[in-house]
C-alpha atoms as a PDB file:
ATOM      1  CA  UNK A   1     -28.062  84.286  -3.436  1.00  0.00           C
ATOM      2  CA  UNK A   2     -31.628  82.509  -4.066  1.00  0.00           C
ATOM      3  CA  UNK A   3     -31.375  78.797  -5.052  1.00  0.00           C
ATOM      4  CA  UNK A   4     -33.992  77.539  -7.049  1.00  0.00           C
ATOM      5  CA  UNK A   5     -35.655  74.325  -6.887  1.00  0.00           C
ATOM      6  CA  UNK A   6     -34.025  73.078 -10.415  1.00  0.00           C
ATOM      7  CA  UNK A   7     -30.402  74.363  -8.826  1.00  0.00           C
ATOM      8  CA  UNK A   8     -30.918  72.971  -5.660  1.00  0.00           C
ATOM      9  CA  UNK A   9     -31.332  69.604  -7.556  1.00  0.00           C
ATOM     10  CA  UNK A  10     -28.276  69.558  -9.289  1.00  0.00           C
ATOM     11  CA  UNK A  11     -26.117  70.380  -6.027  1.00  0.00           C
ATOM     12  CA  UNK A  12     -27.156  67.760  -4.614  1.00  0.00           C
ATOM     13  CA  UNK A  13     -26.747  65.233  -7.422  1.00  0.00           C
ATOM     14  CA  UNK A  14     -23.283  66.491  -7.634  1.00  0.00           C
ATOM     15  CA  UNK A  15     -22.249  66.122  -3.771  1.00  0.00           C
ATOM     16  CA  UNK A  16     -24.115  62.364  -4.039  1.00  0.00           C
ATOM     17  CA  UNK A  17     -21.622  61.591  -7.388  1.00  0.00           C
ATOM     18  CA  UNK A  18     -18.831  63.570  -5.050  1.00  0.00           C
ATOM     19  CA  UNK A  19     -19.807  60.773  -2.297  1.00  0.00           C
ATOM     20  CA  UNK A  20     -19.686  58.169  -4.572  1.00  0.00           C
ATOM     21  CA  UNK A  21     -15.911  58.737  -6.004  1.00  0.00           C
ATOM     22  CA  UNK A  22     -14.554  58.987  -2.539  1.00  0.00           C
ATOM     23  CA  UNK A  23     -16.744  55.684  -1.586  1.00  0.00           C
ATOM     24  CA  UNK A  24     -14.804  54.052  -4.988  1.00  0.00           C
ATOM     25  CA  UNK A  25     -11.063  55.441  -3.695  1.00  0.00           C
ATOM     26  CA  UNK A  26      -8.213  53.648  -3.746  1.00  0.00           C
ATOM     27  CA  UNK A  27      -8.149  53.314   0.074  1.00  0.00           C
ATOM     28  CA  UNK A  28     -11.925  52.110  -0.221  1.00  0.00           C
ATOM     29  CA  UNK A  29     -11.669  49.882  -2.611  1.00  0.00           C
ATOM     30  CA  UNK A  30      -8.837  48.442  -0.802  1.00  0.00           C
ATOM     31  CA  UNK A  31     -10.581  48.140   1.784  1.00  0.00           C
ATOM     32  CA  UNK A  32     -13.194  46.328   0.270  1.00  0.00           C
ATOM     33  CA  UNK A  33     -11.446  43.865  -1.699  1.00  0.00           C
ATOM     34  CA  UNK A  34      -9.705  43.094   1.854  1.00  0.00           C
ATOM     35  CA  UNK A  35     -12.815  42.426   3.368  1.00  0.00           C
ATOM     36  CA  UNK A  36     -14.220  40.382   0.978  1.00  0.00           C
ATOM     37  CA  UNK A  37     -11.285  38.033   0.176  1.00  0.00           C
ATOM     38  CA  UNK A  38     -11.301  37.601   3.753  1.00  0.00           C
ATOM     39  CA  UNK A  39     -14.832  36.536   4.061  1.00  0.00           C
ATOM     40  CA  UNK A  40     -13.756  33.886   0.833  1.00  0.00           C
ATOM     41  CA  UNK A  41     -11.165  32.571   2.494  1.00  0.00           C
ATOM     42  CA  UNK A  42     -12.977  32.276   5.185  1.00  0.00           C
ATOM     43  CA  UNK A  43     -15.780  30.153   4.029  1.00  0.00           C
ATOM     44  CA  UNK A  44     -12.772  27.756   2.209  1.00  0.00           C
ATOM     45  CA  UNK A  45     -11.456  27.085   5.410  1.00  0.00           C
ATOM     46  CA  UNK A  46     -14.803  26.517   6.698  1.00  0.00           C
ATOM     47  CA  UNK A  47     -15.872  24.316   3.433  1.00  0.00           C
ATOM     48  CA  UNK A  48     -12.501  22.013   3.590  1.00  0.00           C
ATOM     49  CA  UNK A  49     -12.532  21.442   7.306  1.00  0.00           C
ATOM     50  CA  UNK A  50     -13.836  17.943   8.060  1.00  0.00           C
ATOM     51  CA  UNK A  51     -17.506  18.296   9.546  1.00  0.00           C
ATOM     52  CA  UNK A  52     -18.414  17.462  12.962  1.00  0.00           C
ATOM     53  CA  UNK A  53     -21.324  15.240  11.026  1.00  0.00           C
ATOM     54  CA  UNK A  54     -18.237  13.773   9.398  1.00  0.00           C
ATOM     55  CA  UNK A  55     -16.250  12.949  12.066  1.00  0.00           C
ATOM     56  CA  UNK A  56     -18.997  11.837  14.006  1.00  0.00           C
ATOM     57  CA  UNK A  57     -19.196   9.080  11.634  1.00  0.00           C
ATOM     58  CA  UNK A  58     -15.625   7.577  12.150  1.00  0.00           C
ATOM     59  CA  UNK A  59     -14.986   4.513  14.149  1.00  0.00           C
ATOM     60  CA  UNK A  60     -12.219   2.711  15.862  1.00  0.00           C
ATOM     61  CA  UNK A  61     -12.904  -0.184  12.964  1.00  0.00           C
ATOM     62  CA  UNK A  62     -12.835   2.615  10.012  1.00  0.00           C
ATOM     63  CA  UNK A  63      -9.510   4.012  11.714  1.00  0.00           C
ATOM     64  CA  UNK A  64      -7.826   0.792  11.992  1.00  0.00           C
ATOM     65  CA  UNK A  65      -8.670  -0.352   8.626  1.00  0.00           C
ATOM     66  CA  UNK A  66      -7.050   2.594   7.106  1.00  0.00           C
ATOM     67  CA  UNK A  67      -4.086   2.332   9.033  1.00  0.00           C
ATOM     68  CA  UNK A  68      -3.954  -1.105   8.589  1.00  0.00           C
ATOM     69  CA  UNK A  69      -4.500  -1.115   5.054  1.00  0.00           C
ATOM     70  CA  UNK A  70      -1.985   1.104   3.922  1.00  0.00           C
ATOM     71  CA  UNK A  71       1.292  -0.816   4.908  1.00  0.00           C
ATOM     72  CA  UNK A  72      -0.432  -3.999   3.400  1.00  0.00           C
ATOM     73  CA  UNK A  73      -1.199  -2.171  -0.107  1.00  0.00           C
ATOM     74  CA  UNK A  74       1.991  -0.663   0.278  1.00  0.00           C
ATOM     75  CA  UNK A  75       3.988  -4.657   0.440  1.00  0.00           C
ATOM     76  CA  UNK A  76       1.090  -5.545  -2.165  1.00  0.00           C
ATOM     77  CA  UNK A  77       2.924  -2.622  -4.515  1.00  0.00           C
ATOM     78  CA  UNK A  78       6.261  -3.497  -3.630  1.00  0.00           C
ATOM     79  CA  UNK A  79       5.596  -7.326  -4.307  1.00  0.00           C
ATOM     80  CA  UNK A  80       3.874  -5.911  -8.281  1.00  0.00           C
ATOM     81  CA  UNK A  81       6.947  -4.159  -8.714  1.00  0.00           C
ATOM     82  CA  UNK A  82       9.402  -6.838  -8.359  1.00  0.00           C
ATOM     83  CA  UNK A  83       8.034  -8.591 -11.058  1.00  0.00           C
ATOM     84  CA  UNK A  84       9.600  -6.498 -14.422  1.00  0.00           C
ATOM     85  CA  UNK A  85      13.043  -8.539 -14.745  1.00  0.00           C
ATOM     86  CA  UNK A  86      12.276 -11.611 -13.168  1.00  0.00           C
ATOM     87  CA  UNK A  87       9.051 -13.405 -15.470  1.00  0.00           C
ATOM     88  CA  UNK A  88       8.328 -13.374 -18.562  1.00  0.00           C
ATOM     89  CA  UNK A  89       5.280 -14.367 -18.398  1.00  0.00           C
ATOM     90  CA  UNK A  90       2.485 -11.229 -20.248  1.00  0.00           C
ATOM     91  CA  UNK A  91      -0.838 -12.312 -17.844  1.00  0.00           C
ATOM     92  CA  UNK A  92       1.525 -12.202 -14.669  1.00  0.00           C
ATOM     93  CA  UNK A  93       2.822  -8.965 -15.480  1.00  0.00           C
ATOM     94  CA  UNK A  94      -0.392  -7.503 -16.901  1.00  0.00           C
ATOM     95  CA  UNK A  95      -2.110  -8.280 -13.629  1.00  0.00           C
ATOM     96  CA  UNK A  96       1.447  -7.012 -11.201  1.00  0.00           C
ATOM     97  CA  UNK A  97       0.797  -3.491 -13.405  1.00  0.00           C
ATOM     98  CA  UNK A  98      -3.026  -3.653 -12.531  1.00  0.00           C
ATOM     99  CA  UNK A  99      -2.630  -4.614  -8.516  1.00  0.00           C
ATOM    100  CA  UNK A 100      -0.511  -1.486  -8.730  1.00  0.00           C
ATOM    101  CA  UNK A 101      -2.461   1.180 -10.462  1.00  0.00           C
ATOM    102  CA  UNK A 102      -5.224  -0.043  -8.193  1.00  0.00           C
ATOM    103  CA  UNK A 103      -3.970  -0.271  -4.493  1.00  0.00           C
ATOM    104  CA  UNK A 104      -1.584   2.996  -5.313  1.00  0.00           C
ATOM    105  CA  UNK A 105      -4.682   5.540  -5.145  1.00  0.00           C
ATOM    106  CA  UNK A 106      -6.559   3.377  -2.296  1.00  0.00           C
ATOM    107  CA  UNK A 107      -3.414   4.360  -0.205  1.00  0.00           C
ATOM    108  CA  UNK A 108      -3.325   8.120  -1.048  1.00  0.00           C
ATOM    109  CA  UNK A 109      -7.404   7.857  -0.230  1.00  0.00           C
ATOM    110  CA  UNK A 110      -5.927   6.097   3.437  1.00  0.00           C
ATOM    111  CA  UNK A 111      -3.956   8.999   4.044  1.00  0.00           C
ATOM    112  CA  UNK A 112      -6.427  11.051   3.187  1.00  0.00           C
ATOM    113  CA  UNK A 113      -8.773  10.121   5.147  1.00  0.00           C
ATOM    114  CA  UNK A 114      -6.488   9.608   8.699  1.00  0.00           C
ATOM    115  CA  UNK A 115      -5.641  13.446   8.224  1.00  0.00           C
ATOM    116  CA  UNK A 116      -9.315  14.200   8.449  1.00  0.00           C
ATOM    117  CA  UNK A 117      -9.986  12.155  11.162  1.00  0.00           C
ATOM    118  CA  UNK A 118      -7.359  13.777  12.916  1.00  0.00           C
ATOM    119  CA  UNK A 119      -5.085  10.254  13.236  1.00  0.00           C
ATOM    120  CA  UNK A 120      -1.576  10.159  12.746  1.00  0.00           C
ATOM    121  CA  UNK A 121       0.356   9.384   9.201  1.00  0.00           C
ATOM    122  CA  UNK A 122       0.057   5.633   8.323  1.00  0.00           C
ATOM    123  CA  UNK A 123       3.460   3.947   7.579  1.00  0.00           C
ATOM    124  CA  UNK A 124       4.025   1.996   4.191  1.00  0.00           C
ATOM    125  CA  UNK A 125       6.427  -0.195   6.994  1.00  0.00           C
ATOM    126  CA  UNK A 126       5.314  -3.762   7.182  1.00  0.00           C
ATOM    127  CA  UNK A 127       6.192  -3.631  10.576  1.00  0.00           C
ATOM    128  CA  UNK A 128       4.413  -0.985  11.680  1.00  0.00           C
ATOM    129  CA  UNK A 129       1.553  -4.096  11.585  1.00  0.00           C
ATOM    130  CA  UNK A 130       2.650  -5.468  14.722  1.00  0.00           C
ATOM    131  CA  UNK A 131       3.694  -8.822  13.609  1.00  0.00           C
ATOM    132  CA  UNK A 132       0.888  -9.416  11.416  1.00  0.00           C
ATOM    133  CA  UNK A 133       2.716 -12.304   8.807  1.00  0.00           C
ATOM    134  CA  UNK A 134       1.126 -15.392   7.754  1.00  0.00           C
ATOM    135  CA  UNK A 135      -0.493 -16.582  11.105  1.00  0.00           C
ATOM    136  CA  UNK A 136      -2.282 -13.839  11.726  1.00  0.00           C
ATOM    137  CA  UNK A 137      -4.735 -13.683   8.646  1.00  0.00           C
ATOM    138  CA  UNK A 138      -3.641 -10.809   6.949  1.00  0.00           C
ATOM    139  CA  UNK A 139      -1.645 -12.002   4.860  1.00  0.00           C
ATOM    140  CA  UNK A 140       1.721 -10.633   5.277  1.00  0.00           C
ATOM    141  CA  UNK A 141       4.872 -11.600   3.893  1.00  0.00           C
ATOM    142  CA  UNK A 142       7.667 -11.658   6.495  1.00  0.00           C
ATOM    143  CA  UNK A 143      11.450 -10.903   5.349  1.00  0.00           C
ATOM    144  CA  UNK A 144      12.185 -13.885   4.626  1.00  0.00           C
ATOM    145  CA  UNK A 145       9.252 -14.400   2.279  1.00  0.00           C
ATOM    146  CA  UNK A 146      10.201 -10.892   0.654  1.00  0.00           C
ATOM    147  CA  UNK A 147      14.029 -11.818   0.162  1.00  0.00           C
ATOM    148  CA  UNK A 148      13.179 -15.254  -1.239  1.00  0.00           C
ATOM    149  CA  UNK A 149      10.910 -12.941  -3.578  1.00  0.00           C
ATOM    150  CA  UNK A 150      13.742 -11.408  -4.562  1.00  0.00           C
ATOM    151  CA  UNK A 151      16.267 -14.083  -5.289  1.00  0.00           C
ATOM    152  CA  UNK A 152      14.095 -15.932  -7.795  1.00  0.00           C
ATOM    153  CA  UNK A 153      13.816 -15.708 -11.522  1.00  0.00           C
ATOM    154  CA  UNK A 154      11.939 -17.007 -14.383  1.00  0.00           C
ATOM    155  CA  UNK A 155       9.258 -19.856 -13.487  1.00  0.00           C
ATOM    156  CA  UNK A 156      10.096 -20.263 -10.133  1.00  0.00           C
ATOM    157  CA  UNK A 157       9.668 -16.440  -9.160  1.00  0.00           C
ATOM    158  CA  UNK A 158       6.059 -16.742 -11.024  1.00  0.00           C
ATOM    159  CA  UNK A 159       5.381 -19.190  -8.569  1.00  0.00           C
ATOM    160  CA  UNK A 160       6.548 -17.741  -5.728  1.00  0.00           C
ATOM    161  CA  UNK A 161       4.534 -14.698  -6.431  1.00  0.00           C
ATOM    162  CA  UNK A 162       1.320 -16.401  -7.636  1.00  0.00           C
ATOM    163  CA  UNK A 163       1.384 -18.135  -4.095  1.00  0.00           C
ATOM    164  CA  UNK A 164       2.587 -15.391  -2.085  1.00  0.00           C
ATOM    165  CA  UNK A 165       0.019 -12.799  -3.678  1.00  0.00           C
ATOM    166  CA  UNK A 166      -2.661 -15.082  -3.878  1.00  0.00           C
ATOM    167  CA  UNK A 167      -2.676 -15.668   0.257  1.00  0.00           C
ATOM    168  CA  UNK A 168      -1.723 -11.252   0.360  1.00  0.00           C
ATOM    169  CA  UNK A 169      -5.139 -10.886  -1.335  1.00  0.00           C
ATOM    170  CA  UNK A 170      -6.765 -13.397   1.154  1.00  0.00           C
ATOM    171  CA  UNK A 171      -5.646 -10.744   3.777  1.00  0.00           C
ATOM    172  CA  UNK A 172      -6.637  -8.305   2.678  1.00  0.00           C
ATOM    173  CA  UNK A 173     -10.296  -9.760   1.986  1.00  0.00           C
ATOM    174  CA  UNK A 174     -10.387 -10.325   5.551  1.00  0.00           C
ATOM    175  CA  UNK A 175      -9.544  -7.094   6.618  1.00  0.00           C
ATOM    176  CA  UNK A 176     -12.074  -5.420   4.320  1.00  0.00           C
ATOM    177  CA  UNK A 177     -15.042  -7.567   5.574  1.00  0.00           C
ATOM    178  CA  UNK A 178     -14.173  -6.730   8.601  1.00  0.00           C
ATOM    179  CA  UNK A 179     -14.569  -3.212   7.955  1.00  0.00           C
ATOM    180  CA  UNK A 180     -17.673  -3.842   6.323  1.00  0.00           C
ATOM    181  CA  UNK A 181     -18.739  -5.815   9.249  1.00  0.00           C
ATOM    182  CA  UNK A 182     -17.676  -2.930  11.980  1.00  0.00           C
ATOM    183  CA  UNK A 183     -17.145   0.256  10.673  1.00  0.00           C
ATOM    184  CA  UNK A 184     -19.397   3.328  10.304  1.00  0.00           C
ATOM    185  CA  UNK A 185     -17.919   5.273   8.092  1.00  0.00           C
ATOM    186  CA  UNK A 186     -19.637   5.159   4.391  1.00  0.00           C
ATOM    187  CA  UNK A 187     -16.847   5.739   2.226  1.00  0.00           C
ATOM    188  CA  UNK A 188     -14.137   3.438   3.876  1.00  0.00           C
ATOM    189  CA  UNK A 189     -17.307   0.433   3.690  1.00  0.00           C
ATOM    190  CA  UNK A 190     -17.847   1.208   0.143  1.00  0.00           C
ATOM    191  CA  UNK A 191     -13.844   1.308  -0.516  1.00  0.00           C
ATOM    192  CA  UNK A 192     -13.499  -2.103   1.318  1.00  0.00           C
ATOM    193  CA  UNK A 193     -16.478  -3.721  -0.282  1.00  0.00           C
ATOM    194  CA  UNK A 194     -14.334  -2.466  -3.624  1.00  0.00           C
ATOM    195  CA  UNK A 195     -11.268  -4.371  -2.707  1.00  0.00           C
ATOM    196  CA  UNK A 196     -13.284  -7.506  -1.849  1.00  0.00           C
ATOM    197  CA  UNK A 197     -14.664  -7.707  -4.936  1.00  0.00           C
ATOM    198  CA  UNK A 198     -11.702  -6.846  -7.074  1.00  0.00           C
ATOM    199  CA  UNK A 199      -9.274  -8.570  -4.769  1.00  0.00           C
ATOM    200  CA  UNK A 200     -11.266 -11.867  -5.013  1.00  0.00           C
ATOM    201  CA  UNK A 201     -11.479 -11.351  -9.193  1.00  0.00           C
ATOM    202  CA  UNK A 202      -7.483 -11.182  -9.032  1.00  0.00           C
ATOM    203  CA  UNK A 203      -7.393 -14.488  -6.791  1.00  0.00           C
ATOM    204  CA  UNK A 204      -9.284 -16.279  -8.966  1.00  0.00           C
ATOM    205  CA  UNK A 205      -6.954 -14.825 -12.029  1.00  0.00           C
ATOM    206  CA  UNK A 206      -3.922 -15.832 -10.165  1.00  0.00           C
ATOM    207  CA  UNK A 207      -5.503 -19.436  -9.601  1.00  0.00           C
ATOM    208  CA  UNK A 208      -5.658 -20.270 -12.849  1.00  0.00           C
ATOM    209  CA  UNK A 209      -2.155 -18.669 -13.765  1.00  0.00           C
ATOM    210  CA  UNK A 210      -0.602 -21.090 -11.373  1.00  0.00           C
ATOM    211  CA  UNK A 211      -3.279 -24.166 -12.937  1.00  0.00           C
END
């Protein structure tokens, strides 16, 4: 049979299409999709893993104030939470909400960050501080100064807690300027130059509650 030049043409457009369909097949296409939800989950896992720039940027200091940190927010929260029941004093328990809403997040951001570094799980545990109470600088309340806490009512609670809180704060001023002093790592220095600032605002606030 003699193929013209106009025939030959369309065969051949016909076995490209033919090429085509099979290339578009179900076992193709799933093929396809497979290998390129693959490659995207890929390059997630490769986007949330920590950086070796990252980590490279991590200190002892930045470590230790994170693990540090997060017990002494954590008695800082417990302390704010004590206080619906026992005052009835508005500014005190306007501030107790705000120390919360603040120092809750800051600890999630802890944890956060100790999982990145590869570090172990901080522990909201005042003890897991090593016996850092009131002579040590941080600020601490020991067990006694928590059950006291919890005993009191009315005015004397308010002062209890002004006094107590007040010298918690202190502690954690320290520990933050020491991070800012020491540490490498730009987000925990900018966190701790946060709570300085804020931490001192609340001092003075608590200050003039107690007059």
């Amino acid at each position: 049979m003699h193929i013209t030049t106009r025939t030959a043409t369309v065969l051949a457009a016909a076995v490209i299409g033919t090429a085509l369909v099979a290339g578009c097949s179900d076992d193709g296409s799933s093929s396809s999709m497979e290998g390129h939800s693959m490659g995207s989950a890929a390059a997630m896992e490769s986007s949330s893993a920590p950086s070796a720039d990252y980590a490279a940027n991590v200190s002892d200091a930045d470590v230790m104030f994170a693990t540090m940190m997060y017990p002494h927010h954590a008695q800082a929260v417990e302390m704010a939470d004590m206080v619906e029941g026992r005052t009835t004093n508005p500014d005190l328990t306007a501030l107790a909400g705000e120390i919360a809403a603040a120092q809750k997040p800051e600890m999630d951001q802890f944890s956060a960050w100790l999982s990145q570094w590869g570090q172990p799980a901080p522990s909201s545990d005042a003890s897991s501080m090593e016996g850092m109470d009131h002579g040590s600088g941080s600020g601490m309340m020991t067990d006694g100064d928590m059950e006291s806490l919890t005993a009191a009512s009315g005015s004397e609670f308010d002062r209890q807690w002004l006094t107590m809180m007040i010298e918690h704060h202190r502690g954690a001023v320290t520990m933050a300027e020491k991070e800012i002093a020491d540490g490498e790592n730009p987000d925990a220095i900018a966190l701790a130059r946060t709570i300085v600032e804020t931490q001192n605002a609340e001092i003075a606030r608590m200050q003039a509650l107690l007059g």
